[in-house]
N, C-alpha and C. Protein backbone atom coordinates (compact mmCIF):
# COMPACT_ATOMS: atom_id res chain seq x y z
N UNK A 1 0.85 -1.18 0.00
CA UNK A 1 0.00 0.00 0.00
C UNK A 1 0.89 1.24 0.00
N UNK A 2 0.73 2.41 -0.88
CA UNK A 2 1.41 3.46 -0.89
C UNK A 2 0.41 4.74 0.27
N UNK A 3 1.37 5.39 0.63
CA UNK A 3 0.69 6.83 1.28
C UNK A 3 0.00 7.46 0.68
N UNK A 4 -0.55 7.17 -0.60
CA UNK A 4 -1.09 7.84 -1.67
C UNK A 4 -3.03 6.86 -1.19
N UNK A 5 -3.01 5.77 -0.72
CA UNK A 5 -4.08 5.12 -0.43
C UNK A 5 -4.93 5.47 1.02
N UNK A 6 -4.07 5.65 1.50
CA UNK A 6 -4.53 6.24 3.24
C UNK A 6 -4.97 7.61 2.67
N UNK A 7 -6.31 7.81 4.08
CA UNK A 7 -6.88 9.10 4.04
C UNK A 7 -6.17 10.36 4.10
N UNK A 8 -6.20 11.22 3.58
CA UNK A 8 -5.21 12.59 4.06
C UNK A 8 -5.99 13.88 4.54
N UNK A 9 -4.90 14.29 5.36
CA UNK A 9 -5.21 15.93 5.54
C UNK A 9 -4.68 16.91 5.26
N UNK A 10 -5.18 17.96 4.99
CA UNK A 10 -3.96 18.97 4.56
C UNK A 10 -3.70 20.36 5.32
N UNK A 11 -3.16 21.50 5.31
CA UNK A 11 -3.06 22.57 5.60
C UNK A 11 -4.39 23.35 6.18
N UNK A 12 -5.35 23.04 5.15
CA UNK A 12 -6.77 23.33 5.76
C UNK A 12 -7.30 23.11 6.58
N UNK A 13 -7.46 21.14 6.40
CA UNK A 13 -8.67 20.61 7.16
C UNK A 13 -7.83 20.16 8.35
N UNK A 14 -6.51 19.74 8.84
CA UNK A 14 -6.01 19.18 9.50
C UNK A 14 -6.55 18.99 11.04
N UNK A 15 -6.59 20.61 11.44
CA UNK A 15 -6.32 20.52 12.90
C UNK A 15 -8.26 20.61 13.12
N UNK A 16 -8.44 20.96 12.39
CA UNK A 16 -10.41 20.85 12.65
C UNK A 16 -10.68 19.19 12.45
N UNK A 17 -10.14 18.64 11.41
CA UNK A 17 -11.00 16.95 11.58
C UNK A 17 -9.96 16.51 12.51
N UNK A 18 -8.63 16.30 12.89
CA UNK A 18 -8.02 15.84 14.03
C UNK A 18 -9.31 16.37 15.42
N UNK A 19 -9.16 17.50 15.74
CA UNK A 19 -10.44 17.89 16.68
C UNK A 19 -11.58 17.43 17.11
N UNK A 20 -12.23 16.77 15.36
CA UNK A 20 -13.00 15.73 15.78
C UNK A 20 -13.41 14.43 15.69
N UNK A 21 -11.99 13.93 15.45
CA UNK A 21 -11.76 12.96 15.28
C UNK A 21 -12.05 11.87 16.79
N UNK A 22 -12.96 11.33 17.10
CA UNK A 22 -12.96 10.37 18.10
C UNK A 22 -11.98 9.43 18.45
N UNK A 23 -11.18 9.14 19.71
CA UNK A 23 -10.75 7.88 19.57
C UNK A 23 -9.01 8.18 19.03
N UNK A 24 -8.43 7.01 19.37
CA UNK A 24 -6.93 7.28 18.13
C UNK A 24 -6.91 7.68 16.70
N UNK A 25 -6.33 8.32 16.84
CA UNK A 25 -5.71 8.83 15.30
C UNK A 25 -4.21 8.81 14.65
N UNK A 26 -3.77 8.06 14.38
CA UNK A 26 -2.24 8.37 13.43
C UNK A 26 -2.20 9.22 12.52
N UNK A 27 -0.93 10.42 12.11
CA UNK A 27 -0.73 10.94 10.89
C UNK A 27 0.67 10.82 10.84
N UNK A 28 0.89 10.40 9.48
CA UNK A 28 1.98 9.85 9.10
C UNK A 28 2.45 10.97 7.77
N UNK A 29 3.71 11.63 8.27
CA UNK A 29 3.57 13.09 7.51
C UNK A 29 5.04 12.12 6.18
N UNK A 30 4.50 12.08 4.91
CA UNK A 30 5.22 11.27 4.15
C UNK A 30 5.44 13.15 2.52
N UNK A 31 6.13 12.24 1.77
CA UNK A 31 6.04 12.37 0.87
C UNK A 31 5.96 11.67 -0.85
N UNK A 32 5.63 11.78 -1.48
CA UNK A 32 5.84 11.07 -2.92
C UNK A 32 7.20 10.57 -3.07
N UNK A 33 7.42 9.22 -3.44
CA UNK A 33 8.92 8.87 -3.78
C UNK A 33 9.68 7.88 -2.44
N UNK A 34 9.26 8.24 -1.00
CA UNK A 34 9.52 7.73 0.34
C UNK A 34 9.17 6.49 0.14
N UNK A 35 10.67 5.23 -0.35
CA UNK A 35 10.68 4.45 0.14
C UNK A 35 9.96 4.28 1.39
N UNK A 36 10.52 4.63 2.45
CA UNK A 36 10.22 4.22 4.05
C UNK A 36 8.95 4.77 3.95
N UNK A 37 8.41 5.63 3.27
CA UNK A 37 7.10 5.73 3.68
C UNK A 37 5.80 5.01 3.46
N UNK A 38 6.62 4.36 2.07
CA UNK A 38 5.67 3.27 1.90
C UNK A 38 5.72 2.39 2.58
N UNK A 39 6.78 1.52 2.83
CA UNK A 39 6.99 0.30 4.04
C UNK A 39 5.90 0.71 5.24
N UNK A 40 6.10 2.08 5.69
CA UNK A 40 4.94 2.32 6.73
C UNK A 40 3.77 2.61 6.80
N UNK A 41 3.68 2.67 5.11
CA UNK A 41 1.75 3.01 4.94
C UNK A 41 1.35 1.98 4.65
N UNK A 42 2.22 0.29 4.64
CA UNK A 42 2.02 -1.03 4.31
C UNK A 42 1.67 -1.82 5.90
N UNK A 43 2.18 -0.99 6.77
CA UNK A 43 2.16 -1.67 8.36
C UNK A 43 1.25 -0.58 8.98
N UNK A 44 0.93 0.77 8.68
CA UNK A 44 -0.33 1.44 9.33
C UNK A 44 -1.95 0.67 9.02
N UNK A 45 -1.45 0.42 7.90
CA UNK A 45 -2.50 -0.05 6.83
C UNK A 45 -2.95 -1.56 7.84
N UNK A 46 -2.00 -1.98 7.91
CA UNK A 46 -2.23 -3.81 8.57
C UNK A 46 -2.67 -3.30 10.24
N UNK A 47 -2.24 -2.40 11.07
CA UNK A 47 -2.41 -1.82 11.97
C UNK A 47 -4.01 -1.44 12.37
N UNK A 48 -4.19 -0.82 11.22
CA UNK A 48 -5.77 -0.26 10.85
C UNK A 48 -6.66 -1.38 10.98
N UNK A 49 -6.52 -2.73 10.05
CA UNK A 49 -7.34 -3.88 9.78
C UNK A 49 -7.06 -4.83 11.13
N UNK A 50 -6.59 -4.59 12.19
CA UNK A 50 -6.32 -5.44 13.44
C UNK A 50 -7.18 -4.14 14.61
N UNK A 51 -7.34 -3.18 14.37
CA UNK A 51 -7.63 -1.26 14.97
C UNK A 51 -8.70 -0.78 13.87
N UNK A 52 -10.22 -1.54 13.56
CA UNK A 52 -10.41 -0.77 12.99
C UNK A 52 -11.24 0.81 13.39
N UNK A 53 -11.28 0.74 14.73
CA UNK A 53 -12.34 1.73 15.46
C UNK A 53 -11.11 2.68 15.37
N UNK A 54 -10.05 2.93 15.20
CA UNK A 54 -8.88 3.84 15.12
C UNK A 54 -8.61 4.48 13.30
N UNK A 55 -8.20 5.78 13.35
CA UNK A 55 -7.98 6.56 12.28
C UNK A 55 -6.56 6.45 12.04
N UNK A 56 -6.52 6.52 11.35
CA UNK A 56 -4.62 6.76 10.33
C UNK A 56 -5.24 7.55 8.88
N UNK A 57 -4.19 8.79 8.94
CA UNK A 57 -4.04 9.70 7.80
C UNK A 57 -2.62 10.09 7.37
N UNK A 58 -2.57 10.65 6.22
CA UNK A 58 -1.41 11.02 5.51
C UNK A 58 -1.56 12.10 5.57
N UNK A 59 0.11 13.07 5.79
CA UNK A 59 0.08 14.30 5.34
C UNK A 59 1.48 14.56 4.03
N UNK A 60 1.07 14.68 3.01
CA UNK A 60 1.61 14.94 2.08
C UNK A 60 2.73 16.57 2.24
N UNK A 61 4.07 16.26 2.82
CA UNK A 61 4.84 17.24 3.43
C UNK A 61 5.33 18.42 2.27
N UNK A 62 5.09 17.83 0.69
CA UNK A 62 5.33 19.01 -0.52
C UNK A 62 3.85 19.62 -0.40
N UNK A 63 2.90 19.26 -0.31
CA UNK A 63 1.72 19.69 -0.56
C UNK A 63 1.64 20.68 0.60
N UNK A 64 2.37 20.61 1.72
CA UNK A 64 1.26 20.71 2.78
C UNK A 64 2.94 21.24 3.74
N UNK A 65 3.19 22.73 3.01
CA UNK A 65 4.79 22.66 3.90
C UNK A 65 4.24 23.23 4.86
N UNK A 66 2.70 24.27 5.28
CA UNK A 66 3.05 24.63 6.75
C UNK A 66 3.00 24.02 7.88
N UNK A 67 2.68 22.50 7.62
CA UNK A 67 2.07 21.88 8.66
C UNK A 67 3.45 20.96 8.85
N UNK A 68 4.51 20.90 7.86
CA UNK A 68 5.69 20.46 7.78
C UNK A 68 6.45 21.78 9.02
N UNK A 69 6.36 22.73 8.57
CA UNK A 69 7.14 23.59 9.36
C UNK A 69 6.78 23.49 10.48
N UNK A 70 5.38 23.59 11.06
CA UNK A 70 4.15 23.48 12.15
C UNK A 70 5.29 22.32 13.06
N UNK A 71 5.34 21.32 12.31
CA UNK A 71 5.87 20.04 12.97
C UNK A 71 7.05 19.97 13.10
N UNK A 72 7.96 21.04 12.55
CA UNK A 72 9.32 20.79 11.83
C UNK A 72 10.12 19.06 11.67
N UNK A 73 8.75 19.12 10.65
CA UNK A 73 9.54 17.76 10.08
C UNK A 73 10.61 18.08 9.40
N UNK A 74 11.75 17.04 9.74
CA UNK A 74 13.16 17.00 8.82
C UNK A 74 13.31 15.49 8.68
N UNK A 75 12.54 14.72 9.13
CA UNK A 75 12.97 12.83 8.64
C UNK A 75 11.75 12.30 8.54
N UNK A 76 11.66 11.58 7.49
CA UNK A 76 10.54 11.05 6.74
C UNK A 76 10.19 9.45 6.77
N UNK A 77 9.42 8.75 7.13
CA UNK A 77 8.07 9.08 7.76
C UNK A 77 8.03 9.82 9.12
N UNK A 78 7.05 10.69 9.33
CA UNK A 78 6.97 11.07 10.74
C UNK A 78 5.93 10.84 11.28
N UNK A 79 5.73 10.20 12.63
CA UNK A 79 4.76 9.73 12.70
C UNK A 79 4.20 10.21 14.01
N UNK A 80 3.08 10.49 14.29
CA UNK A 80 1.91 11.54 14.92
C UNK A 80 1.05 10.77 15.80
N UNK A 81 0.61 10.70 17.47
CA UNK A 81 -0.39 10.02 17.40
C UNK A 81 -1.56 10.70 18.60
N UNK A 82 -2.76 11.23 18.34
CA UNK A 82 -3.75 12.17 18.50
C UNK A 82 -4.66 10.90 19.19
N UNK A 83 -5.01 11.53 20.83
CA UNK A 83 -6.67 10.77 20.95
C UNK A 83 -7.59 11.88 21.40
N UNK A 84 -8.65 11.21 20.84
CA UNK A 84 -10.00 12.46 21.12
C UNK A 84 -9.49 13.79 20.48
N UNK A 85 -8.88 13.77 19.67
CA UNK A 85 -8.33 15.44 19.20
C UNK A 85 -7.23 16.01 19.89
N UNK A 86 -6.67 15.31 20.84
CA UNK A 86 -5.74 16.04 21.76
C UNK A 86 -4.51 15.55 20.99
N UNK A 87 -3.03 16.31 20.88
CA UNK A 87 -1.89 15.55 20.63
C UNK A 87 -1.46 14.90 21.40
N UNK A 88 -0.56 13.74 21.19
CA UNK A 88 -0.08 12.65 22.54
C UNK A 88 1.49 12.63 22.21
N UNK A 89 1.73 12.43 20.67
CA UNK A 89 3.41 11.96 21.05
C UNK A 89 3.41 12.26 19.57
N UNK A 90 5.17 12.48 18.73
CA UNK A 90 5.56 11.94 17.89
C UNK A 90 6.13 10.31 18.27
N UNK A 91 5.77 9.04 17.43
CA UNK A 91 5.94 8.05 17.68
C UNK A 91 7.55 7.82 17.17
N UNK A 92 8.36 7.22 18.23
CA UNK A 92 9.39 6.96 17.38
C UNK A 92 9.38 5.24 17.74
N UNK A 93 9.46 4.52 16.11
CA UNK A 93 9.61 3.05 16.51
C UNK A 93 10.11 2.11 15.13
N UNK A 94 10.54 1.37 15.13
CA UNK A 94 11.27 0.09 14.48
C UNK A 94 9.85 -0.03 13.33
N UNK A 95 10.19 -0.18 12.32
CA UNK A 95 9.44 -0.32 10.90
C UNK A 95 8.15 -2.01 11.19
N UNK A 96 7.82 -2.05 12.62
CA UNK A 96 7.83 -3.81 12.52
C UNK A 96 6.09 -2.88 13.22
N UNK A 97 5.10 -4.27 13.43
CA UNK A 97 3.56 -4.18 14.42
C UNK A 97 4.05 -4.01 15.73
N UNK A 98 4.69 -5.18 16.43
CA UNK A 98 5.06 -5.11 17.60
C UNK A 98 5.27 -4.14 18.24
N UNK A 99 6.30 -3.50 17.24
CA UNK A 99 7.13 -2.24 18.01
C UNK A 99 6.11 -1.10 17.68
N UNK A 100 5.68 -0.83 16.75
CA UNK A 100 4.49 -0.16 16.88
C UNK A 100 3.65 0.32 17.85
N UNK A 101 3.03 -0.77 18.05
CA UNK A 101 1.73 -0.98 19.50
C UNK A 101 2.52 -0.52 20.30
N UNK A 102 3.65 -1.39 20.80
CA UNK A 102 4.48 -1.07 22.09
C UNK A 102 4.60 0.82 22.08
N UNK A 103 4.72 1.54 20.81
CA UNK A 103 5.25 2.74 21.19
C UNK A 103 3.40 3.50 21.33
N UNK A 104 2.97 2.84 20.60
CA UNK A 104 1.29 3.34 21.03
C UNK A 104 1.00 3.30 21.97
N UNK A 105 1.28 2.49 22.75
CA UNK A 105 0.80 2.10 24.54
C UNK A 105 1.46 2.48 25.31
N UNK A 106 2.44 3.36 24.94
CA UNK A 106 3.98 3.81 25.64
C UNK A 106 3.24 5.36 26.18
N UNK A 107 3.16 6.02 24.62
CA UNK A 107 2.43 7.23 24.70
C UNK A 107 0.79 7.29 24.75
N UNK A 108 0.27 6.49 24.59
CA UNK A 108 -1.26 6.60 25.81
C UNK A 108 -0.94 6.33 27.42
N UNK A 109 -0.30 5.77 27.33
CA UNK A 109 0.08 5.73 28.86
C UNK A 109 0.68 7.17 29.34
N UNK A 110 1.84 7.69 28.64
CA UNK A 110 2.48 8.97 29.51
C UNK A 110 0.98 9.93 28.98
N UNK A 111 -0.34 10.41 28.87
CA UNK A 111 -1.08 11.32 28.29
C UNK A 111 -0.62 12.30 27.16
N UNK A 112 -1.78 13.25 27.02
CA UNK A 112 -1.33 14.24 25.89
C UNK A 112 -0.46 14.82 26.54
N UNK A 113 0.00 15.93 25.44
CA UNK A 113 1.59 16.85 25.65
C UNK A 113 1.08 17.88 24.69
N UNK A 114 1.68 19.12 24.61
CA UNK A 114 1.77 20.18 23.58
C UNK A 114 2.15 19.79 22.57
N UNK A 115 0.81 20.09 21.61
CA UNK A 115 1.51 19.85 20.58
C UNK A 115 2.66 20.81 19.68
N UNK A 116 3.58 20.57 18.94
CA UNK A 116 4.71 21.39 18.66
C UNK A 116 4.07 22.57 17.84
């Protein structure tokens, strides 16, 4: 599955449907061409179908530079994870499910934080 298949948000709609977004949310800030970003829109994707009451979106980082700056993304995939609309963490974790969850349950456990 490419990042091009997952739902997206952009500059506009971002921080209003995150807001009301129920429940977990992933955004996975990629671009066109990102090897690694596909590998991870192939394991959000499998993530989703094991989670389906949970959201995962793409943010397209050429399309969409203020929310790149917003985030100051500089390494690609970056990965985001929002409950009830609140921010919780940038996720940092190993390309695998396991390690995944583990960093999902890491940061629901410590609560939200400011988002950047």
């Amino acid at each position: 599955m490419s990042p091009d298949a997952l739902p997206t948000l952009d500059d506009f709609d971002f921080h209003a449907r995150l807001a009301d977004q129920p429940g977990v949310a992933l955004v996975m800030f990629t671009r066109p061409g990102c090897s690694a970003c596909r590998h991870w829109a192939q394991l959000l994707a499998e993530w989703h179908r094991q989670h389906p009451e949970h959201a995962v979106y793409a943010v397209d980082v050429e399309q969409n530079m203020a929310l790149a700056r917003e985030f100051d993304i500089f390494h690609l995939p970056s990965l985001h994870l929002y409950v009830d609309g609140e921010y919780h963490a940038e996720l940092q974790s190993e390309a695998r499910l396991p390690k995944l969850q583990a960093a999902i349950a890491a940061a629901l456990a410590a609560g939200p934080r400011e988002a950047p």
